[in-house]
Structures are given as structure tokens and as C-alpha cells.
Protein backbone atom coordinates (compact mmCIF):
# COMPACT_ATOMS: atom_id res chain seq x y z
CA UNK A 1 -14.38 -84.95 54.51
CA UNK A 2 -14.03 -82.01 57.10
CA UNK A 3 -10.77 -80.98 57.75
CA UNK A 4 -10.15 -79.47 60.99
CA UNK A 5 -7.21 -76.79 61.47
CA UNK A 6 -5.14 -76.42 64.16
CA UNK A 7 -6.68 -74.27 67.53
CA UNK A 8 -6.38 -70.67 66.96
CA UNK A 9 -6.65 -67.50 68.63
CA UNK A 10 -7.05 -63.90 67.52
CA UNK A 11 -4.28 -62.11 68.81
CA UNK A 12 -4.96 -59.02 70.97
CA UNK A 13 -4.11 -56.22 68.72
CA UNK A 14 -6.80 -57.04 66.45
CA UNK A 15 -10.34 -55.99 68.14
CA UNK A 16 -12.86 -53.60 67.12
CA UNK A 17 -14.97 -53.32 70.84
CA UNK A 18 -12.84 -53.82 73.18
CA UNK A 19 -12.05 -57.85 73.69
CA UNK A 20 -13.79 -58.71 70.92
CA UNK A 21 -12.17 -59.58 68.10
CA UNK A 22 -12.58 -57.67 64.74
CA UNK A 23 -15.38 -58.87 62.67
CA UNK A 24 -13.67 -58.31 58.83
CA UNK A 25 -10.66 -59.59 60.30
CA UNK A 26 -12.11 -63.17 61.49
CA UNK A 27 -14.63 -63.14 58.08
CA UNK A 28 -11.53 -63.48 55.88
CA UNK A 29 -10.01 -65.82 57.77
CA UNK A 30 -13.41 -68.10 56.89
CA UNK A 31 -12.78 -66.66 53.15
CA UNK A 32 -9.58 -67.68 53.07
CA UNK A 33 -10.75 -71.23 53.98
CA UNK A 34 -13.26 -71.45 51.68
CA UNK A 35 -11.45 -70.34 48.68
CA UNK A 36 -15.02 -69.91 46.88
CA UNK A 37 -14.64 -66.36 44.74
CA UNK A 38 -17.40 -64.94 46.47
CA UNK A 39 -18.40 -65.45 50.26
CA UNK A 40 -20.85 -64.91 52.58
CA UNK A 41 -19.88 -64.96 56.37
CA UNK A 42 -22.63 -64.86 59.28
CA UNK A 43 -22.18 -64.07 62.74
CA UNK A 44 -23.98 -66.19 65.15
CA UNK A 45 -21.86 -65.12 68.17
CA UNK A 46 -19.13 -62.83 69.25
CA UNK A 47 -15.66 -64.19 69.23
CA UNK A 48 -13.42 -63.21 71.88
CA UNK A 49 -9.67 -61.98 71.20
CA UNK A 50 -6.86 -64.14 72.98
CA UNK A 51 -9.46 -67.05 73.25
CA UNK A 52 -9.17 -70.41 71.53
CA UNK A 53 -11.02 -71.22 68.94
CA UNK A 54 -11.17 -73.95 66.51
CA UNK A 55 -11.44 -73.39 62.62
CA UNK A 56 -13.06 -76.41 60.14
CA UNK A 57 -13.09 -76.48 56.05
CA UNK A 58 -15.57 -78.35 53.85
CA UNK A 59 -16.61 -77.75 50.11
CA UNK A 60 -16.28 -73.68 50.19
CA UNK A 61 -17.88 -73.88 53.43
CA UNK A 62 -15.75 -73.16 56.75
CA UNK A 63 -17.23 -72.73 60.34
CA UNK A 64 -15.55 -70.95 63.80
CA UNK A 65 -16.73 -72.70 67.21
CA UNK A 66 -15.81 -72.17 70.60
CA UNK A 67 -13.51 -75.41 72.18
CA UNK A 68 -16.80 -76.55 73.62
CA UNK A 69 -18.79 -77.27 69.76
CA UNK A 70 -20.64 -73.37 70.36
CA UNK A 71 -21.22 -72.35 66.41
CA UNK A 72 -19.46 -68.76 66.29
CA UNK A 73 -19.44 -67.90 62.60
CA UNK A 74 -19.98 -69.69 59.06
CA UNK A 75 -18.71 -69.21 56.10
CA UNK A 76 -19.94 -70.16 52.68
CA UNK A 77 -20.09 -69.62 48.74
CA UNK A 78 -22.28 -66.99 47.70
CA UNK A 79 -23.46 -64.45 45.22
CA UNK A 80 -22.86 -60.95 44.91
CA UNK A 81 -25.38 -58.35 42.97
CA UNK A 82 -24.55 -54.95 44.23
CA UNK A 83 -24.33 -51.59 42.63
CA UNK A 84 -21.74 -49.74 42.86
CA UNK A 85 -21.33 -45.88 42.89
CA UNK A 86 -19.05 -44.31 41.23
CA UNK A 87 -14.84 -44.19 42.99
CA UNK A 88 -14.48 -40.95 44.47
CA UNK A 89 -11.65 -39.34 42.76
CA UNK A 90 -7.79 -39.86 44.21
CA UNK A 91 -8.30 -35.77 45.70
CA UNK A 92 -11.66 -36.57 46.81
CA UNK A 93 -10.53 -39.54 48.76
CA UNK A 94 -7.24 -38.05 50.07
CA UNK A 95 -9.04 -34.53 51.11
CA UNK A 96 -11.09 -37.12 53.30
CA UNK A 97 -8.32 -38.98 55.04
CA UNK A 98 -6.79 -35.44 55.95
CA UNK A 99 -10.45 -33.86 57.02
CA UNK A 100 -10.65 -37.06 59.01
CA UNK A 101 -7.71 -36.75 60.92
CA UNK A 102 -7.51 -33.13 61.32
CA UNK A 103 -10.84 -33.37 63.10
CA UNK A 104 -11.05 -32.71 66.64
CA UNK A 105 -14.56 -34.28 66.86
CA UNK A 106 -12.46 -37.79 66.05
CA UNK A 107 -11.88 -40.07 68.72
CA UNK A 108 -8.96 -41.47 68.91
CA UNK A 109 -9.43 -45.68 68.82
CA UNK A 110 -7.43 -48.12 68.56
CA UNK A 111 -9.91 -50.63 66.58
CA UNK A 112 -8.13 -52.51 63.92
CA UNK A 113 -10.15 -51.13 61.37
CA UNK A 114 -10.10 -47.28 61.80
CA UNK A 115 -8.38 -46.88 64.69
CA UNK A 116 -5.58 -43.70 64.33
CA UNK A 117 -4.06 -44.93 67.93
CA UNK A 118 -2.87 -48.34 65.91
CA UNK A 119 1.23 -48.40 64.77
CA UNK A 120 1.47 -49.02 60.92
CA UNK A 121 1.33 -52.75 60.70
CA UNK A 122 -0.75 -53.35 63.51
CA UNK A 123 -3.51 -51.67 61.60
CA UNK A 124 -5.77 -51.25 58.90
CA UNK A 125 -5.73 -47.48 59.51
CA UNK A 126 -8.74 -46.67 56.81
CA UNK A 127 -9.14 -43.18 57.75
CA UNK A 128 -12.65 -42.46 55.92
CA UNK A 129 -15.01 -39.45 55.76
CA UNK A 130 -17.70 -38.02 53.99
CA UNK A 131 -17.61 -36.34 50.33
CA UNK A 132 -19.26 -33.40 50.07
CA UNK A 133 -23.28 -33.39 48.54
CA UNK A 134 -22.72 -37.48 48.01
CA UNK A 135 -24.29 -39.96 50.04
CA UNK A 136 -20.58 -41.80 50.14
CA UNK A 137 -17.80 -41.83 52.47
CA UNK A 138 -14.25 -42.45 51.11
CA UNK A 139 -10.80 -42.87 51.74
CA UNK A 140 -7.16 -42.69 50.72
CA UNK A 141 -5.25 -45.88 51.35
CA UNK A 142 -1.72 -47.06 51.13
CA UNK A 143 -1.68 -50.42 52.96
CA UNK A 144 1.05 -51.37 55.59
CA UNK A 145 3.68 -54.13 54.46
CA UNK A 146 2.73 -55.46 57.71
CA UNK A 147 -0.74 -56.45 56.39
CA UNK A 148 0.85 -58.49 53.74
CA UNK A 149 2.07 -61.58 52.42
CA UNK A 150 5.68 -62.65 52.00
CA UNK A 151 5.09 -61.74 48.16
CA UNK A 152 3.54 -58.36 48.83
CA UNK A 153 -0.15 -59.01 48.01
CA UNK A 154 -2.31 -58.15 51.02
CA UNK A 155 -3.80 -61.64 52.50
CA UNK A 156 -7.04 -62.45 52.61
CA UNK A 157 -7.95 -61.18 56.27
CA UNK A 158 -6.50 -57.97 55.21
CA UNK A 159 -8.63 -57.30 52.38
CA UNK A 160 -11.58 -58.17 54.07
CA UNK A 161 -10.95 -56.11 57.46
CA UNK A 162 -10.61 -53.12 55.16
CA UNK A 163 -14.22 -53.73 53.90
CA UNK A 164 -15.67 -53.84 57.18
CA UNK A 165 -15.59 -50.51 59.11
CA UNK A 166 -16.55 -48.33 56.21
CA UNK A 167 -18.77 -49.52 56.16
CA UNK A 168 -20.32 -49.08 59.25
CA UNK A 169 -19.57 -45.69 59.08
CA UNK A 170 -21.76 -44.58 56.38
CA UNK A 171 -24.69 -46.63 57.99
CA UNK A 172 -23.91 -44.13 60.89
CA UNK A 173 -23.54 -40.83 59.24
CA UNK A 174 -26.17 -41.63 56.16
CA UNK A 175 -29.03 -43.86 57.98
CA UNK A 176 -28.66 -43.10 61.18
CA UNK A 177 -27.78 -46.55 62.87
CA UNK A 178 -27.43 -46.32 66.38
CA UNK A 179 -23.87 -46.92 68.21
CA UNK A 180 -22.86 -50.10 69.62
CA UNK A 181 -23.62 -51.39 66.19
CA UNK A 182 -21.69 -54.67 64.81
CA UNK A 183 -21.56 -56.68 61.78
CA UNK A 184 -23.58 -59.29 61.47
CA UNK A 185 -22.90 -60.48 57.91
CA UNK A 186 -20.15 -59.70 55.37
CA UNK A 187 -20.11 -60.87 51.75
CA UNK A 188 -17.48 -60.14 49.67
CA UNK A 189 -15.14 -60.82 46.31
CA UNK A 190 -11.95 -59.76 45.68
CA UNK A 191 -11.35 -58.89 41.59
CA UNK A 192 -7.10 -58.73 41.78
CA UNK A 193 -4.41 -58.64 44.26
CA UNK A 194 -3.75 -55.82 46.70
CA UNK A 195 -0.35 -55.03 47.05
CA UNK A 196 0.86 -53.17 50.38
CA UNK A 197 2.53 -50.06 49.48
CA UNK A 198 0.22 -49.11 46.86
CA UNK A 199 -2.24 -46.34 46.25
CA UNK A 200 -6.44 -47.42 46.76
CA UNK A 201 -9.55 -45.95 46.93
CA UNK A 202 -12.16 -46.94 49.61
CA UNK A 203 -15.47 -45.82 49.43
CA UNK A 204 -18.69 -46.67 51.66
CA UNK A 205 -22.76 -46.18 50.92
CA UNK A 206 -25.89 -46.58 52.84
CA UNK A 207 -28.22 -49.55 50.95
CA UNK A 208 -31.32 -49.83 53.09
CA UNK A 209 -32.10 -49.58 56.69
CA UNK A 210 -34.94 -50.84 58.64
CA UNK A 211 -35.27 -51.48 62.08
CA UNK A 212 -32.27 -52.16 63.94
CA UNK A 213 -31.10 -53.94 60.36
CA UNK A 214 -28.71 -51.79 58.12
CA UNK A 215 -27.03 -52.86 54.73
CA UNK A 216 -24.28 -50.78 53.42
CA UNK A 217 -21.91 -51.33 50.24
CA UNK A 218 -17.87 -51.07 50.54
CA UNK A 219 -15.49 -50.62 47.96
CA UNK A 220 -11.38 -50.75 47.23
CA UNK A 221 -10.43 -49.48 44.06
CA UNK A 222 -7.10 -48.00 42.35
CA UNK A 223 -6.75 -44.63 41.80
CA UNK A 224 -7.94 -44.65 38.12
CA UNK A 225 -11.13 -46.15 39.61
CA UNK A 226 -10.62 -50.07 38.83
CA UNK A 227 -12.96 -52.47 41.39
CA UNK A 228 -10.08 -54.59 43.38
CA UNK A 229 -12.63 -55.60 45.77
CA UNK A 230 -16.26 -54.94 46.83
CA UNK A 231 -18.79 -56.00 49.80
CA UNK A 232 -22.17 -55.93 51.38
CA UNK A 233 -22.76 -56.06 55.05
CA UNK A 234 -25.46 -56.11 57.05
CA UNK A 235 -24.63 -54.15 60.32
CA UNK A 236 -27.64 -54.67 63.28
CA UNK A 237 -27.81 -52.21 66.14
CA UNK A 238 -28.23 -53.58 69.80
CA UNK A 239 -31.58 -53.74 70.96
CA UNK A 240 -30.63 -51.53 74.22
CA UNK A 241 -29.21 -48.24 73.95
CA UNK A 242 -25.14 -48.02 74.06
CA UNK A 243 -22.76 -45.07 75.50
CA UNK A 244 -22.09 -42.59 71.84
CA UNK A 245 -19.50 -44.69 69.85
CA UNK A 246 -19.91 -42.73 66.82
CA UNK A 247 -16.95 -41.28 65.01
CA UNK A 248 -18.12 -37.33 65.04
């Protein structure tokens, strides 16, 4: 039997393009729902922040549609075969974080991924950049209280906004995927908790790229280089050319 939830709506603070609502954010909400321990969420259509939407469970399986029946996103159980590159080391990562903020060629956003102009809380803040003669991108994180659960452990929309824009990052830096790009497919599986206030590793690589299609590997580890979580997106560029969003 389907089980519909209750209306909801992606508050405002939480966007990656302006007004739209951000994409790893709204793919574990769907995880969450389908409580399979691996996940694959599609896009079919942009979702909107401060707009209703309606949320349905099934069997691992969990759909987003518009108030009018429009199919927005799906969720369901899936498998994950992806090979993972070695964790950047804790200095590797935090000489990153600090390279990416000291950079004057970073513009200042406010997405809800990477954005430096959002308040602790309100935030991912997953400050990544690239290491040095390695086709990976990483990061030092300490995640926000306010991205967690009453217990501490980061929820489920948490974990899987922090394996989105990485992501697309490396896609932009390592295969050249034009701006404007968005995710069109996350899956993901988290291994153990993530606990806000504690020290991880995020790191990002380039798959394969063809066309306007671009898959790219994401990673959160500790800082002795244990897998707490890991994904594969598929990013697709728009098919006309967008005003420079990159984040040089």
C-alpha cells in the first residue's frame, strides 16, 4: 500500500541555482523514505524551493510530484560498484579547504552545498579543491550541529547534500563539463553514522564524460581514511550555453 506523507516544501535557504531547490538535499529526503541501504534517485524535473510538493513511500521506492500528479523525482533500491581512490590525507584535505577560501578567483555563493555566504547551520559549507598532480578534489569537514539529528548523527538529507556538489566540481575542473550543469542522478550508501562536530574527509573524481553526460564519484571518510559514505552521480550539462558558473 502507498503511503502518502504530509505536503511539503523545501524551505528557502536550501537551493543550489537560485529558486531551485538543492538536488542532494531533496535525494535524501527520497533515501530517507526508502530506507533501502543503497539508493538511486533520478531527476525528471526541477523542484522549486518554497513550493508544495507532495512526498509518497512504497517498498524502498519513494516518488516527489508537483500538487497537480507532475512526476518530479524517484527514488529506489539500487546497487553500487564504484572504485574508490584513495582518502586524501587529513593535511591534504585541510590545505584544500584553506586554498579554497583564500582564493580570490572564488565566488562567493550562497548554494547549500558549497556556498561560503551560508551561516553555520544553514549550510553544508564543503569547501573543496584540487590536490596537487591527482585527478581528485578534497575537503576538510567538520559538520554543523545544525545539520543534525537530536542524537547528533547527521540525518539523512545531510549526508547526501554533502555528496552532491563535489562532485560536480571535479566534473568541472577534471572533464571539463560546461556551467549551468545539474544533477541528474545520485546513488548513494551510507557505511556508519556521521556525527556533527566531527572531523571527515571529502573527496571528488571524474568517472567518464561524454556528451553533455558526466559521472563523477564522491566520498566522506574519517580522518584515518574509513568509507562513512560514498556516491555516483551523473551530472548533464544544458544543451544551451549558460553565463560562467564555475568555481575558479
Amino acid at each position: 500500500m502507498t503511503i502518502p506523507l504530509d505536503t511539503l516544501t523545501i524551505p528557502d535557504h536550501i537551493h543550489g541555482y537560485p529558486e531551485l531547490a538543492f538536488g542532494g538535499y531533496v535525494a535524501g529526503m527520497l533515501a530517507a523514505r526508502s530506507a533501502a541501504p543503497t539508493v538511486r534517485v533520478d531527476f525528471r524535473r526541477a523542484v522549486g524551493i518554497a513550493t508544495p510538493v507532495l512526498l509518497a513511500a512504497e517498498d524502498g521506492h519513494a516518488r516527489l510530484t508537483s500538487p497537480d500528479g507532475t512526476l518530479l523525482v524517484e527514488a529506489a533500491p539500487a546497487v553500487l560498484d564504484i572504485d574508490v581512490p584513495p582518502t586524501p590525507s587529513w593535511a591534504e584535505a585541510k590545505t584544500a579547504t584553506e586554498t579554497a577560501l583564500s582564493s580570490p578567483h572564488r565566488k562567493v555563493s550562497d548554494c547549500y552545498g558549497c556556498g561560503v555566504a551560508c551561516a553555520p547551520g544553514r549550510g553544508v559549507r564543503l569547501f573543496a579543491w584540487a590536490v596537487p598532480e591527482r585527478r581528485v578534489l578534497t575537503a576538510a569537514w567538520t559538520p554543523d550541529p545544525g545539520l543534525a539529528a537530536e542524537n547528533g548523527e547527521l540525518t539523512t538529507e545531510s549526508v547526501w547534500s554533502a555528496l552532491d556538489c563535489p562532485g560536480g566540481l571535479a566534473a568541472w575542473i577534471y572533464s571539463g563539463m560546461a556551467p549551468g550543469a545539474f544533477t541528474a542522478a545520485l546513488t548513494a550508501t551510507q557505511f556508519q553514522p556521521i556525527h556533527a562536530g566531527a572531523e571527515y574527509i571529502s573527496h571528488a573524481w571524474p568517472i567518464s564524460g561524454e556528451g553533455r553526460k558526466h559521472t563523477v564519484g564522491v566520498a566522506l571518510s574519517t580522518p584515518e581514511g574509513e568509507l562513512c559514505a560514498v556516491a555516483e552521480a551523473l551530472w548533464i550539462e544544458p544543451r544551451t550555453a549558460q553565463p560562467d558558473a564555475s568555481w575558479t
